[in-house]
N, C-alpha and C. Protein backbone atom coordinates (compact mmCIF):
# COMPACT_ATOMS: atom_id res chain seq x y z
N UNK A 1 135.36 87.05 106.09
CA UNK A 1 134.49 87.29 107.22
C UNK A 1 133.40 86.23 107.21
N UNK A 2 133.16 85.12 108.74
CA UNK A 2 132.05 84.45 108.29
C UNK A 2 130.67 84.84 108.26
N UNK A 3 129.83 84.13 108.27
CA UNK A 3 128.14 84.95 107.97
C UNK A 3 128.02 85.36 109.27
N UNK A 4 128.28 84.90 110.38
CA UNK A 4 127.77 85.71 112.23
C UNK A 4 128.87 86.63 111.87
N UNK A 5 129.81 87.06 111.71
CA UNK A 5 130.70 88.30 111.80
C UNK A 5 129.97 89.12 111.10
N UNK A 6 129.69 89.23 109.36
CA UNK A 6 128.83 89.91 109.15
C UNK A 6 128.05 90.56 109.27
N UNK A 7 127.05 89.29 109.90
CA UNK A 7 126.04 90.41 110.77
C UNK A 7 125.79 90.76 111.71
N UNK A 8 126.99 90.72 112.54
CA UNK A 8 127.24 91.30 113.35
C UNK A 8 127.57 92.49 113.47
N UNK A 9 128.65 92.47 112.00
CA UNK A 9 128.95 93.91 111.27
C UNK A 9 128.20 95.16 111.25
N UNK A 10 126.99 93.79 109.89
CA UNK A 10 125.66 94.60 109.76
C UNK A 10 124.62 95.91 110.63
N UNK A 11 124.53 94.84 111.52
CA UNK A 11 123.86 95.51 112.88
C UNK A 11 124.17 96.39 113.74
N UNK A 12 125.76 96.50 113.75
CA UNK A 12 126.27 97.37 114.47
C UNK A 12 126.23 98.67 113.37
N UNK A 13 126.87 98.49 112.34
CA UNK A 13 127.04 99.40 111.19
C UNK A 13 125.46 99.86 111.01
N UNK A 14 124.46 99.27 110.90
CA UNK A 14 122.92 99.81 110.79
C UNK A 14 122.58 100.89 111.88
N UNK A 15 122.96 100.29 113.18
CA UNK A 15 122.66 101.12 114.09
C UNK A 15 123.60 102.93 113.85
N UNK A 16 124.88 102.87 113.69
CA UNK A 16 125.06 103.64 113.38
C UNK A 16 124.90 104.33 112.28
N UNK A 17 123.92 104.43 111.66
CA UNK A 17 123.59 104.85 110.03
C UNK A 17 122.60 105.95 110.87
N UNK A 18 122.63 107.15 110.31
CA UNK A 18 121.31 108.46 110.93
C UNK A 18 120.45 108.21 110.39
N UNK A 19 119.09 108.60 110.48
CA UNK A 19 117.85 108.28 110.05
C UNK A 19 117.78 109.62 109.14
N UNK A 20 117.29 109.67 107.88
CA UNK A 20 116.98 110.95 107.16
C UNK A 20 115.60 111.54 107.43
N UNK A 21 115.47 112.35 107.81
CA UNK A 21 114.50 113.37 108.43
C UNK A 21 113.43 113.59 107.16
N UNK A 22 112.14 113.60 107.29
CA UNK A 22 111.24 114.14 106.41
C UNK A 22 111.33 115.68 106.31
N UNK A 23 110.53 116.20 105.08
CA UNK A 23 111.25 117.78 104.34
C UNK A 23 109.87 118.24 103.72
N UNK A 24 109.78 119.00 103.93
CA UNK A 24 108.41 119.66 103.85
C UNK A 24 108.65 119.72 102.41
N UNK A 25 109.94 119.98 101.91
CA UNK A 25 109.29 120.38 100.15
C UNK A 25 110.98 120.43 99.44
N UNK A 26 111.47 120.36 98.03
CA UNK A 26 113.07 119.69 97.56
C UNK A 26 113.83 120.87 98.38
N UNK A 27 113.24 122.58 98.15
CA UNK A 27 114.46 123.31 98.33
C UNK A 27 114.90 122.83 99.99
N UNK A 28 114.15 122.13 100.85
CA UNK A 28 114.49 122.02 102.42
C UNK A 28 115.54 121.24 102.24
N UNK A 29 114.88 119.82 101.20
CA UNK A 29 115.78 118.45 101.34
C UNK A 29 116.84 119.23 100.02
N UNK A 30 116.78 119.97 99.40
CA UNK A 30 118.30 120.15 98.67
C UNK A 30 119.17 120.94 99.52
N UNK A 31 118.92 121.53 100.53
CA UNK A 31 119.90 122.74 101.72
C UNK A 31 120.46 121.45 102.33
N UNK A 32 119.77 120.29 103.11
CA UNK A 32 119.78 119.50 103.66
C UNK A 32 120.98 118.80 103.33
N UNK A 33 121.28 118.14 101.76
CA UNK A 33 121.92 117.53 101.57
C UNK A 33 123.31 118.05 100.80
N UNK A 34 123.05 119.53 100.67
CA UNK A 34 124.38 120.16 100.55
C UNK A 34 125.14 120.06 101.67
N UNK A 35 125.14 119.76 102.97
CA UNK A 35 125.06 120.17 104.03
C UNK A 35 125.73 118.75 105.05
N UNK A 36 125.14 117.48 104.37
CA UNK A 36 125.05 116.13 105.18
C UNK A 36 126.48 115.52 104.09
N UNK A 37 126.79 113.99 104.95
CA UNK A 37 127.73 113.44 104.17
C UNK A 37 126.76 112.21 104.27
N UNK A 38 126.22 111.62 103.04
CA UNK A 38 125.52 110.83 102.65
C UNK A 38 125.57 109.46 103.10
N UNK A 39 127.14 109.33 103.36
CA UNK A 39 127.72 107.89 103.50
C UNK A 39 127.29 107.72 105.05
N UNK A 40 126.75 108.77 106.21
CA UNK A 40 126.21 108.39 107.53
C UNK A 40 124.90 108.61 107.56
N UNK A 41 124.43 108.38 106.34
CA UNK A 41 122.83 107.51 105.89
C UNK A 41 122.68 106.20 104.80
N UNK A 42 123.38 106.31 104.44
CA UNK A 42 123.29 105.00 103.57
C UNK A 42 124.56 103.86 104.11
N UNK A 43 124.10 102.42 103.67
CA UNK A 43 125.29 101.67 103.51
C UNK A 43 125.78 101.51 102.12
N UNK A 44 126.46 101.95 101.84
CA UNK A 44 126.86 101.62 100.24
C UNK A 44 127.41 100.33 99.85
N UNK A 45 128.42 99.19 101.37
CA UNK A 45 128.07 98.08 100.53
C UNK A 45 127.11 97.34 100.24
N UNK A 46 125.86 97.82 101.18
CA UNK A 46 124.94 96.76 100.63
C UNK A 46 124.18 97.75 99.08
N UNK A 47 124.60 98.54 98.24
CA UNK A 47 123.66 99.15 97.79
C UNK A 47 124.08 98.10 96.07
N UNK A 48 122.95 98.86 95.07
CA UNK A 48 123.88 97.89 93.90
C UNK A 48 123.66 98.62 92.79
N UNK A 49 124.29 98.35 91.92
CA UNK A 49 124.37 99.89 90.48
C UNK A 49 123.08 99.75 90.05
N UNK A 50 122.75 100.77 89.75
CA UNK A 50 121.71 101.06 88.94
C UNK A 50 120.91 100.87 87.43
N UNK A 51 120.12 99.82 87.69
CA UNK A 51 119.82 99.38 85.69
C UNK A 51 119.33 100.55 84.96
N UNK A 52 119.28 100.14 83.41
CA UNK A 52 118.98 100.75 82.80
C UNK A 52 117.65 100.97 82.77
N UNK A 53 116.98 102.03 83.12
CA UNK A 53 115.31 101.80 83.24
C UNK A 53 115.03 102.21 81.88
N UNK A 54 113.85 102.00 81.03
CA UNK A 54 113.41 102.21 79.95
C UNK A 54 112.29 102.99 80.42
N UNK A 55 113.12 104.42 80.38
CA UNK A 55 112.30 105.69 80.70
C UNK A 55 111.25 105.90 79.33
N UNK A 56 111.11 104.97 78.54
CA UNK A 56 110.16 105.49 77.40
C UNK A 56 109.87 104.11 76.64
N UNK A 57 109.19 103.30 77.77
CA UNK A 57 108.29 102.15 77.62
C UNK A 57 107.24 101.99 76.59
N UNK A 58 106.51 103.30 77.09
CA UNK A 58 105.30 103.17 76.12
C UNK A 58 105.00 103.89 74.94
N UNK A 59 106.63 104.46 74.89
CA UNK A 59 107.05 105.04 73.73
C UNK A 59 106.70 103.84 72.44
N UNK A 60 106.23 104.22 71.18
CA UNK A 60 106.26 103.65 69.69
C UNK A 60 106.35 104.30 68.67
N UNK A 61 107.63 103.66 68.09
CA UNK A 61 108.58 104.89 66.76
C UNK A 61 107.01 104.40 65.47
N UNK A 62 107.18 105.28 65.10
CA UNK A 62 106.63 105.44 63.62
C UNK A 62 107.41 106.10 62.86
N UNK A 63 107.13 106.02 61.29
CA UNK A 63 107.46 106.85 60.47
C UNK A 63 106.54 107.80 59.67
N UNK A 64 106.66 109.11 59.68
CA UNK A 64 105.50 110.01 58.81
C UNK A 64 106.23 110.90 57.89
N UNK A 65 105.54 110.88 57.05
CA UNK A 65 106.38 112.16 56.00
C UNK A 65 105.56 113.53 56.18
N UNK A 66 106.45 114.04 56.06
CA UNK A 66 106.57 115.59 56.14
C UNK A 66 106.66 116.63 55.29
N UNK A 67 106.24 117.79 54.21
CA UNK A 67 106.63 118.17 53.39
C UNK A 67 108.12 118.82 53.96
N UNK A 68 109.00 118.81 53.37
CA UNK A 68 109.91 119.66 53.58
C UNK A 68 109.80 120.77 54.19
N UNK A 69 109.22 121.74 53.90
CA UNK A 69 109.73 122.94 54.55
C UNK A 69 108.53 123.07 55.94
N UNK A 70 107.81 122.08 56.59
CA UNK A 70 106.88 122.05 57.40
C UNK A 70 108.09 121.77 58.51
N UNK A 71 108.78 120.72 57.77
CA UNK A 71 110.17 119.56 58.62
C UNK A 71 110.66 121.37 59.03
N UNK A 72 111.33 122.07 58.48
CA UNK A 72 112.24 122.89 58.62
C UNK A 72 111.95 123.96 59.66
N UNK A 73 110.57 124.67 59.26
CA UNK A 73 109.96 124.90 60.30
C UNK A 73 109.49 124.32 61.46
N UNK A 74 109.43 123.48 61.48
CA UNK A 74 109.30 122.65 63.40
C UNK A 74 110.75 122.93 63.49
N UNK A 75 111.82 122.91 63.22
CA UNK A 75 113.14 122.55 63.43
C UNK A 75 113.67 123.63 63.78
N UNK A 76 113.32 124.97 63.52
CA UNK A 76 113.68 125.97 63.57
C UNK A 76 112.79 127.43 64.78
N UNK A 77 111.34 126.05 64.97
CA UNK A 77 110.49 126.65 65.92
C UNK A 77 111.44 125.77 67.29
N UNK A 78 112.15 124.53 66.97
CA UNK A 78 112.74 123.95 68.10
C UNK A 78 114.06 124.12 68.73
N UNK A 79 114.33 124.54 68.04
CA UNK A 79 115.58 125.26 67.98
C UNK A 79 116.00 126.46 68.44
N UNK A 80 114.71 127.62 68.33
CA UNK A 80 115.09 128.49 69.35
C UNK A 80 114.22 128.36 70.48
N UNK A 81 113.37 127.44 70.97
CA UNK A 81 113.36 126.63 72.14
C UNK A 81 114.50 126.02 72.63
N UNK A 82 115.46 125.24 72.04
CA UNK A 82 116.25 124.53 72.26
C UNK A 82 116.66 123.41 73.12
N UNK A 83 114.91 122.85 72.18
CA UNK A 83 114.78 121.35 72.51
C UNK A 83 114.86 120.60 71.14
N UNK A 84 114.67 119.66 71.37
CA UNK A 84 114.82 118.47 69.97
C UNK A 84 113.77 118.97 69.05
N UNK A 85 113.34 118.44 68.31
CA UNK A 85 112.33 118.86 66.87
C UNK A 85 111.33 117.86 67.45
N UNK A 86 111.68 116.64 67.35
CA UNK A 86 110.80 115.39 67.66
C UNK A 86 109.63 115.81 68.86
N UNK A 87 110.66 116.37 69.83
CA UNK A 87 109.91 116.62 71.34
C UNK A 87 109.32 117.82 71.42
N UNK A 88 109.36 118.17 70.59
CA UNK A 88 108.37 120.08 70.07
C UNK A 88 107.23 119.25 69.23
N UNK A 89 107.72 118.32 68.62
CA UNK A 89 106.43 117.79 67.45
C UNK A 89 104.89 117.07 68.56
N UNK A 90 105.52 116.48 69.58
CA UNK A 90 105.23 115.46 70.66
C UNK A 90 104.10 116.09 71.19
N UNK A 91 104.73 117.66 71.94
CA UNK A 91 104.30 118.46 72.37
C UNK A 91 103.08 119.19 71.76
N UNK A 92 103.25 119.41 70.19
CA UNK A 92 102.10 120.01 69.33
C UNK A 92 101.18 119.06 68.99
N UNK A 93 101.40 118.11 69.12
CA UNK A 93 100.29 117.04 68.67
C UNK A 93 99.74 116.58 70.17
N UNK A 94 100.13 116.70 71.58
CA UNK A 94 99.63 116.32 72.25
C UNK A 94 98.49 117.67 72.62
N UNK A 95 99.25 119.15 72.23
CA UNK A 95 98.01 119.78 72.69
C UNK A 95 96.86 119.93 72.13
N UNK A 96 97.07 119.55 70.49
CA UNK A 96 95.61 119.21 69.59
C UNK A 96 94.89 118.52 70.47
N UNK A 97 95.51 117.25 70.42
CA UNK A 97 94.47 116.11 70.59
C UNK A 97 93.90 116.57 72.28
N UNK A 98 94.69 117.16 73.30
CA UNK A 98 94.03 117.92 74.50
C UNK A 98 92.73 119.02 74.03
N UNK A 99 92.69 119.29 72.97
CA UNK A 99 91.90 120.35 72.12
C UNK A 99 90.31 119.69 71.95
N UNK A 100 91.36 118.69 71.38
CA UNK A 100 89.79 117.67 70.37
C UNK A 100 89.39 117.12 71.46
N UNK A 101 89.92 116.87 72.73
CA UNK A 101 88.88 115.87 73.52
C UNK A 101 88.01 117.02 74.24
N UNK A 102 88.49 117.98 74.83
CA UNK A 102 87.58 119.62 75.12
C UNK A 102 86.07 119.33 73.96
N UNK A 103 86.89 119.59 73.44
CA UNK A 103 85.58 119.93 72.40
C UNK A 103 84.43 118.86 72.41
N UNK A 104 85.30 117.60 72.26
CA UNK A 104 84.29 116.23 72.59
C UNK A 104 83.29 116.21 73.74
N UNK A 105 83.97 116.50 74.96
CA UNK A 105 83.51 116.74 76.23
C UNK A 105 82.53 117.49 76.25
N UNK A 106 82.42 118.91 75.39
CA UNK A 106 81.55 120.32 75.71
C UNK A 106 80.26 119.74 74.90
C-alpha cells in the first residue's frame, strides 16, 4: 500500500472508530465495556505492545537480619493475610514511621 493509500485508509478508518463516552465512576465504564466490542474504538494496527514498566522504581533491596522466630512470625502473620511476608513487613514499618511523624508534628 503506498503512503496516500494509507492515509487515506487512515482517515477513513479514524472516522469510523466511535468516540468512548466519559463515565461518571469504573462500575459505569466496567458495564460499559462488558457490553462494547473494543475493536470499534480503537485502531489496533496503529497500537504497539506494551513495555515493561518498572512498577517499583523507587524500590531499594537491602539486607537485615532478623532473629528467627520474629522471621516466622511475620510469615505466619502473612500468611493468613495471604500476602507475601516482605509486603506485610513494608506495611508495618510504613505505619510506625506514619506514627513517628504524628508524634513529631503534635
Amino acid at each position: 500500500m503506498s503512503r496516500r493509500e494509507r492515509r487515506i485508509y487512515d482517515q477513513a478508518s479514524a472516522k469510523s472508530r466511535k468516540e468512548i463516552p466519559s463515565f461518571a465512576n469504573e462500575d459505569q465504564e466496567r458495564r460499559f465495556w462488558a457490553k462494547q466490542d473494543a475493536a470499534d474504538y480503537f485502531d489496533w494496527e496503529k497500537s504497539c505492545a506494551a513495555g515493561s514498566a518498572k512498577l517499583e522504581a523507587d524500590n531499594h533491596a537491602i539486607s537485615i537480619r532478623l532473629p528467627v522466630a520474629m522471621l516466622e512470625d511475620l510469615k505466619s502473620l502473612a500468611n493468613k493475610r495471604d500476602v507475601p511476608y516482605q509486603s506485610l513487613m513494608k506495611l508495618y514499618l510504613s505505619e510506625r514511621i506514619g506514627r513517628e511523624r504524628m508524634k513529631k508534628a503534635s
